[in-house]
Protein backbone atom coordinates (compact mmCIF):
# COMPACT_ATOMS: atom_id res chain seq x y z
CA UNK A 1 -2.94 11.57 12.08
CA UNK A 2 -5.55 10.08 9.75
CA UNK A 3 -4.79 12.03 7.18
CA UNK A 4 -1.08 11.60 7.72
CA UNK A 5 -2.17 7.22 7.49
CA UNK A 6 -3.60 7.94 4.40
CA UNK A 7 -1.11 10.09 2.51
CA UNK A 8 1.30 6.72 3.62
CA UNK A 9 -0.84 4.40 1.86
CA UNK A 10 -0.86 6.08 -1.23
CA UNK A 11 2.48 6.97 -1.78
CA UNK A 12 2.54 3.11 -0.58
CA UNK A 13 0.10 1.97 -3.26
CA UNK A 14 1.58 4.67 -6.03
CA UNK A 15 3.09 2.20 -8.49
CA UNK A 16 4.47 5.18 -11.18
CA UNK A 17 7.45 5.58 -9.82
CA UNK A 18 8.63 2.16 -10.49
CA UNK A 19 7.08 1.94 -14.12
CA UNK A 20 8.45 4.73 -14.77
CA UNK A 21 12.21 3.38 -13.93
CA UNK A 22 11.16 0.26 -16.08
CA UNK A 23 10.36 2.56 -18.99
CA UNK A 24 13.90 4.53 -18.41
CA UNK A 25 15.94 1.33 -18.04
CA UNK A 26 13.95 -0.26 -21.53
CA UNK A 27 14.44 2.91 -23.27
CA UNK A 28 18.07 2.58 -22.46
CA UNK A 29 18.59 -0.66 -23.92
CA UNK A 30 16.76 0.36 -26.83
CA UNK A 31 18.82 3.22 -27.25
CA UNK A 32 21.97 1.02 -27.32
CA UNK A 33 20.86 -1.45 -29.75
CA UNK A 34 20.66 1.02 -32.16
CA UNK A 35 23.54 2.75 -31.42
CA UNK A 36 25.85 -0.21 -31.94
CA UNK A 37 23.18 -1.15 -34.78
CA UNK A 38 24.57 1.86 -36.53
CA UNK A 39 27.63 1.70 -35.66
CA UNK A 40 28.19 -2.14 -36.83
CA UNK A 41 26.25 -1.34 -40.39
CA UNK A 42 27.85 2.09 -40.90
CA UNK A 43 31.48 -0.11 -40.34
CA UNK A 44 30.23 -2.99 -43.21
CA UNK A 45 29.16 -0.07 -45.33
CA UNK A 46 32.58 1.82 -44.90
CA UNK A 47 34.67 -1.67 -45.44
CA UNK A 48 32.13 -2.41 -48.78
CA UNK A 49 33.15 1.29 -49.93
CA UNK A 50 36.63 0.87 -49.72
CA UNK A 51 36.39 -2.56 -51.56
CA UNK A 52 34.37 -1.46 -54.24
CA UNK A 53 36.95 1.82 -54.67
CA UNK A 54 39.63 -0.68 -54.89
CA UNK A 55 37.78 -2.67 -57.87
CA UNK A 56 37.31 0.50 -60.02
CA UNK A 57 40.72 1.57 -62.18
């Protein structure tokens, strides 16, 4: 049983778990940002392309 007691109070005390959601949900946000990052500067590049083609003869 005191073994049992003690096995509770680390897996109590074990904090890894939770970091390691905190890390997932960052890394996720992260992740976004740069995908609409690259989406929103690959969309001014394309639209500055098309202007610049329509310049040129």
């Amino acid at each position: 049983m005191k073994k049992f007691m003690t096995m509770t109070r680390q897996f109590r005390d074990d904090e890894t778990g939770a970091a390691m959601v905190e890390y997932t949900v960052l890394l996720g946000i992260i992740t976004v940002a740069v995908i609409a990052t690259v989406i929103l500067v690959g969309a001014w590049i394309t639209g500055q392309w098309t202007t610049l083609q329509a310049a040129l003869p």
